[in-house]
N, C-alpha and C. Protein backbone atom coordinates (compact mmCIF):
# COMPACT_ATOMS: atom_id res chain seq x y z
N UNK A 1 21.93 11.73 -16.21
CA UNK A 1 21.60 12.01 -17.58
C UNK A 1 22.19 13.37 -17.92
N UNK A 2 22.44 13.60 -19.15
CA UNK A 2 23.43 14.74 -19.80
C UNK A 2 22.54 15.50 -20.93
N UNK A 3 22.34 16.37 -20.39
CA UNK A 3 21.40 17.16 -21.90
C UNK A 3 22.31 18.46 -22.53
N UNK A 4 22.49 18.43 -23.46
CA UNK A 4 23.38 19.39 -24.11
C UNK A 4 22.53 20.87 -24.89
N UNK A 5 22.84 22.06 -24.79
CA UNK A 5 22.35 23.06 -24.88
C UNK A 5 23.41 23.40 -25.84
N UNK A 6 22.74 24.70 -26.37
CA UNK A 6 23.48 25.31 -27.55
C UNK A 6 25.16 25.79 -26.41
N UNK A 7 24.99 26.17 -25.66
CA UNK A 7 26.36 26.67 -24.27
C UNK A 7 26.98 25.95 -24.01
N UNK A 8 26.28 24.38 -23.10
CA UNK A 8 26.91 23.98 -22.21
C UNK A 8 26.35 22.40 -22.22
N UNK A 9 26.76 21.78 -21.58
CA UNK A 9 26.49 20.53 -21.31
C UNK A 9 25.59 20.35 -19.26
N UNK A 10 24.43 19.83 -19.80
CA UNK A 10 23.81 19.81 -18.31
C UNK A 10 23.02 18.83 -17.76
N UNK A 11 24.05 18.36 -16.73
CA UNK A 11 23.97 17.29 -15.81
C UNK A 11 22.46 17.14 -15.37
N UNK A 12 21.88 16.12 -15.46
CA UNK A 12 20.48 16.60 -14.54
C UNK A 12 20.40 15.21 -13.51
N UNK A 13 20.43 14.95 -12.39
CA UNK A 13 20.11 14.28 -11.41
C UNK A 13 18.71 13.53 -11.94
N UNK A 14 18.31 12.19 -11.87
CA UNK A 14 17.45 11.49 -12.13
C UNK A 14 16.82 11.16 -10.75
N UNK A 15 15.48 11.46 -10.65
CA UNK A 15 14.83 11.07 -9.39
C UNK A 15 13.09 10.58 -9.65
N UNK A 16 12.80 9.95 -8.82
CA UNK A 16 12.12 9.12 -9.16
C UNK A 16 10.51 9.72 -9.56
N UNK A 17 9.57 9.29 -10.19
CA UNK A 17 8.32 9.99 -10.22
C UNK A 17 7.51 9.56 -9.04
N UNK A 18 6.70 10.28 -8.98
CA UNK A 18 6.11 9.25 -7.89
C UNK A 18 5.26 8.19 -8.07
N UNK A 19 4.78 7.89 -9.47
CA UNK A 19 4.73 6.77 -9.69
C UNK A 19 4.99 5.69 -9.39
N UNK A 20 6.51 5.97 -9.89
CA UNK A 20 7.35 4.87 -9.64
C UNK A 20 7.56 4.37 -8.14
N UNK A 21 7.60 5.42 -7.43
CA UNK A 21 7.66 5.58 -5.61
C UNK A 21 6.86 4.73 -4.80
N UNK A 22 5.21 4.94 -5.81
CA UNK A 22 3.87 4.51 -5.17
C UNK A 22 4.10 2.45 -5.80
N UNK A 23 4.85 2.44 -6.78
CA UNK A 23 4.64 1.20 -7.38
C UNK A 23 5.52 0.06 -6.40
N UNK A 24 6.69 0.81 -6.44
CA UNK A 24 8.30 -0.08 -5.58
C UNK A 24 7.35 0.09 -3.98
N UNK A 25 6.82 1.07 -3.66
CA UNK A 25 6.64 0.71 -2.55
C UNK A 25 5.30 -0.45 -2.33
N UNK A 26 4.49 -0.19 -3.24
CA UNK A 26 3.60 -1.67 -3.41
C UNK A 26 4.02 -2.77 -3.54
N UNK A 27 4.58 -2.86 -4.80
CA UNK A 27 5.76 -4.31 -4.52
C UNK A 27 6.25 -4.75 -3.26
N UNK A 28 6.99 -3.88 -2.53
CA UNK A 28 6.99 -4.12 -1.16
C UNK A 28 6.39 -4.90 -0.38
N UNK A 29 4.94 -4.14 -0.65
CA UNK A 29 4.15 -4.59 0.48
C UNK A 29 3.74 -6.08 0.01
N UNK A 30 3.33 -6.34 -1.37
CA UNK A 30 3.00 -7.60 -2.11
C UNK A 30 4.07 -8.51 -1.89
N UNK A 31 4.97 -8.28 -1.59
CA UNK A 31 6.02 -8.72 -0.93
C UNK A 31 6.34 -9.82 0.34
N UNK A 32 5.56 -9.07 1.02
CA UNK A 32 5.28 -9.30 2.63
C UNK A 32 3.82 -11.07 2.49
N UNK A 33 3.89 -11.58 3.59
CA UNK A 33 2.85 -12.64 3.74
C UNK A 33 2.10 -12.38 4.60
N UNK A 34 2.45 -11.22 5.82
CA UNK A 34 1.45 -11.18 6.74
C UNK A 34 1.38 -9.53 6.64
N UNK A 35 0.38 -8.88 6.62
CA UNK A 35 0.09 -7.50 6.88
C UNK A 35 -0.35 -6.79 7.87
N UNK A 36 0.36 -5.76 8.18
CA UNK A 36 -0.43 -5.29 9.86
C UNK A 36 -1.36 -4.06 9.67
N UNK A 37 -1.73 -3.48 10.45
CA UNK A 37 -3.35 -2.27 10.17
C UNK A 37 -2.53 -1.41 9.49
N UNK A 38 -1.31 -0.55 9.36
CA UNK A 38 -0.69 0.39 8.74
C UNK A 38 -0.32 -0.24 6.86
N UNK A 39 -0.10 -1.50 7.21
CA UNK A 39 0.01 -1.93 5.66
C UNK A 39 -1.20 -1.66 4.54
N UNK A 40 -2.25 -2.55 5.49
CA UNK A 40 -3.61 -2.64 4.85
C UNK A 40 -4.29 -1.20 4.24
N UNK A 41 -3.80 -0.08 5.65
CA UNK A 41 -4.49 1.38 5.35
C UNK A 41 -3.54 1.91 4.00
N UNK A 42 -2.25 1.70 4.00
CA UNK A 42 -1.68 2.22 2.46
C UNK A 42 -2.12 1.36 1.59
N UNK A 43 -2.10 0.15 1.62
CA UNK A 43 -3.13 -0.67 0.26
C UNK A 43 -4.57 -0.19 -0.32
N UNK A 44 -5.15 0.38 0.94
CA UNK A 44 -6.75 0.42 0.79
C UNK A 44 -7.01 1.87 0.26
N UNK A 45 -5.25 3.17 0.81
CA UNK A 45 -5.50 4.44 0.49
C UNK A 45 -6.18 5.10 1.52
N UNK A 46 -6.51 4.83 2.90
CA UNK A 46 -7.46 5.28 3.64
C UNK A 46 -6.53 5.18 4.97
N UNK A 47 -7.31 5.84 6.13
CA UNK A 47 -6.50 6.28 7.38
C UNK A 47 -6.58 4.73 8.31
N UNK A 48 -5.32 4.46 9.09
CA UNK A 48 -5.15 3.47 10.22
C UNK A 48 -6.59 3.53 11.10
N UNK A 49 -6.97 4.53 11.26
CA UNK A 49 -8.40 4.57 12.31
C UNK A 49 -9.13 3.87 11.67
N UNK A 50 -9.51 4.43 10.37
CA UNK A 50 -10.55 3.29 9.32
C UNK A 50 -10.76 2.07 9.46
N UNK A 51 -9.32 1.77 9.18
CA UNK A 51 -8.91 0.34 9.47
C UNK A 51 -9.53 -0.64 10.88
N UNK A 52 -9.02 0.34 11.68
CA UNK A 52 -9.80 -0.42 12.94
C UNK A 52 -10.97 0.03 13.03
N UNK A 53 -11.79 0.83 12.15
CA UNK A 53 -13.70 0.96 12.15
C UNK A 53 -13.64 -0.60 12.11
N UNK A 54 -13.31 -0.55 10.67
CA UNK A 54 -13.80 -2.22 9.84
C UNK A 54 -13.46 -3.18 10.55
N UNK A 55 -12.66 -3.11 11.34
CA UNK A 55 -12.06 -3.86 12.41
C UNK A 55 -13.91 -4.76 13.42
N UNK A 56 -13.93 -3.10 14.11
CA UNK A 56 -14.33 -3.83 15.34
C UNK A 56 -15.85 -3.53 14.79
N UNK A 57 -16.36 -3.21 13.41
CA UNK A 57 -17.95 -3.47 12.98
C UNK A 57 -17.50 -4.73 12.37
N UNK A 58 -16.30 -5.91 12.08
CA UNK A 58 -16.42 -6.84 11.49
C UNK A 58 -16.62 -7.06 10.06
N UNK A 59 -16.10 -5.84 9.65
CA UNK A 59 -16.32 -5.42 7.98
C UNK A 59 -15.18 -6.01 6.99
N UNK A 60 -14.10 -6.38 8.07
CA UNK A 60 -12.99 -6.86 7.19
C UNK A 60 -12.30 -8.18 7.71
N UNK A 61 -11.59 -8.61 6.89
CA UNK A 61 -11.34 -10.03 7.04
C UNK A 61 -9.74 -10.05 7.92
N UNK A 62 -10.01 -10.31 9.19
CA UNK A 62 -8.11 -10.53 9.76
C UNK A 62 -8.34 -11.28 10.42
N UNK A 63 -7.17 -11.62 11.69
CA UNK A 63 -6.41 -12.61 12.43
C UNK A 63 -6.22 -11.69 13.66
N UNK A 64 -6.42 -11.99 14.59
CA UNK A 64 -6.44 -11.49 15.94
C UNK A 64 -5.62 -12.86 17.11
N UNK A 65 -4.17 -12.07 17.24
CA UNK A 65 -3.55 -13.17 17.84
C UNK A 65 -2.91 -12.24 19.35
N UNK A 66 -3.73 -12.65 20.45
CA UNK A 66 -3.34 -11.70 21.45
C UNK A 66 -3.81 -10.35 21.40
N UNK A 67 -3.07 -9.29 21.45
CA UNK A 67 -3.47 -7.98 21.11
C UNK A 67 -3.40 -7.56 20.09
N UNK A 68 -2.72 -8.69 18.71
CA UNK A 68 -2.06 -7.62 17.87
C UNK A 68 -3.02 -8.13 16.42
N UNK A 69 -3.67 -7.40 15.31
CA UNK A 69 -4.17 -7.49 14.29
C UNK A 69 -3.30 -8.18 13.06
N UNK A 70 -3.41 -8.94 12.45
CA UNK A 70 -2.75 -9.39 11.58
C UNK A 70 -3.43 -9.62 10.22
N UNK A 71 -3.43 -9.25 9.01
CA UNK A 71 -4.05 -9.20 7.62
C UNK A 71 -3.26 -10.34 6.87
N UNK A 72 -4.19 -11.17 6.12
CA UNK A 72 -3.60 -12.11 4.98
C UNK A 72 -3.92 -11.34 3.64
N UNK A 73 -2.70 -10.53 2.82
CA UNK A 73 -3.01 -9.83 1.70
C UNK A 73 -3.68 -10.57 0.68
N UNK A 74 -3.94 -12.03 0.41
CA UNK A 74 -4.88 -11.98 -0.59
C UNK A 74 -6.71 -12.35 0.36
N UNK A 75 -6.46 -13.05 1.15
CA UNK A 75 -7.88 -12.09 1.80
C UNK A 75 -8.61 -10.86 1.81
N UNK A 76 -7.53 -10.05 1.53
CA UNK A 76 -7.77 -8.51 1.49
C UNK A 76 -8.01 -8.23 0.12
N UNK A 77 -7.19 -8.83 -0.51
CA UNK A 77 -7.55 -8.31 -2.12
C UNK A 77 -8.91 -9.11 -2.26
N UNK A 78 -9.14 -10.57 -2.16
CA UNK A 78 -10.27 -10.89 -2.62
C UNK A 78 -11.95 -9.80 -1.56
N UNK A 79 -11.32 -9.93 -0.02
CA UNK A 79 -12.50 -9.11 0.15
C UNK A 79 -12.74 -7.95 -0.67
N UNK A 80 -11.90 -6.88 -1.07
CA UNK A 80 -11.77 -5.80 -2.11
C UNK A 80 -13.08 -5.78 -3.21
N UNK A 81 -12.50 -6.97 -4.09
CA UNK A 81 -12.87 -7.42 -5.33
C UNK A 81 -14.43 -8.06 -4.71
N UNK A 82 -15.13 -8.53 -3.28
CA UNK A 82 -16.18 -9.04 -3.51
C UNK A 82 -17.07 -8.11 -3.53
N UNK A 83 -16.81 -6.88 -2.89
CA UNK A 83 -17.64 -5.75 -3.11
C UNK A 83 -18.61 -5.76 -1.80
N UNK A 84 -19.28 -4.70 -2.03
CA UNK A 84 -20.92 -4.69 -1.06
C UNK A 84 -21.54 -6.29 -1.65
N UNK A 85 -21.58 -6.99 -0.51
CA UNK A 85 -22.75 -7.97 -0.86
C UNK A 85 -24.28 -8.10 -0.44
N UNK A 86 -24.59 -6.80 0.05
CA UNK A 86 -25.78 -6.26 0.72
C UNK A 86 -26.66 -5.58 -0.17
């Protein structure tokens, strides 16, 4: 982009907001069909440890295949949306 001053003409480099940063990288992830504990913790906004609290108190909804955790993102969104049911 080019902004012009009473002097000179000035170039300005376009870079992204972080908005935009936080959005493309969501898309991303909405993207994806299977989610792993690092996906879920940037969806949820909260730390990978968290993740495995909810894990092993059974607070959240996954797939346990061998050693490795696996998330179905609209499982996750609907658990989200059901709230405390307590």
């Amino acid at each position: 982009m080019k902004v012009k001053t009473r002097d000179r003409e000035i170039k300005l480099r376009y870079s992204k907001t972080s908005d935009e940063v936080e959005n493309s990288s969501l898309d991303k992830l909405f993207n994806k069909k299977i989610w792993r504990v690092s996906d879920v913790a940037k969806f949820l906004g909260c730390s990978i440890g968290h993740i495995y609290n909810l894990v092993s108190d059974d607070k959240i909804p996954r797939v346990k295949k061998g050693k490795f955790l696996y998330f179905i993102p609209e499982a996750i969104h609907d658990w989200l949306l059901e709230g405390d049911l307590q």
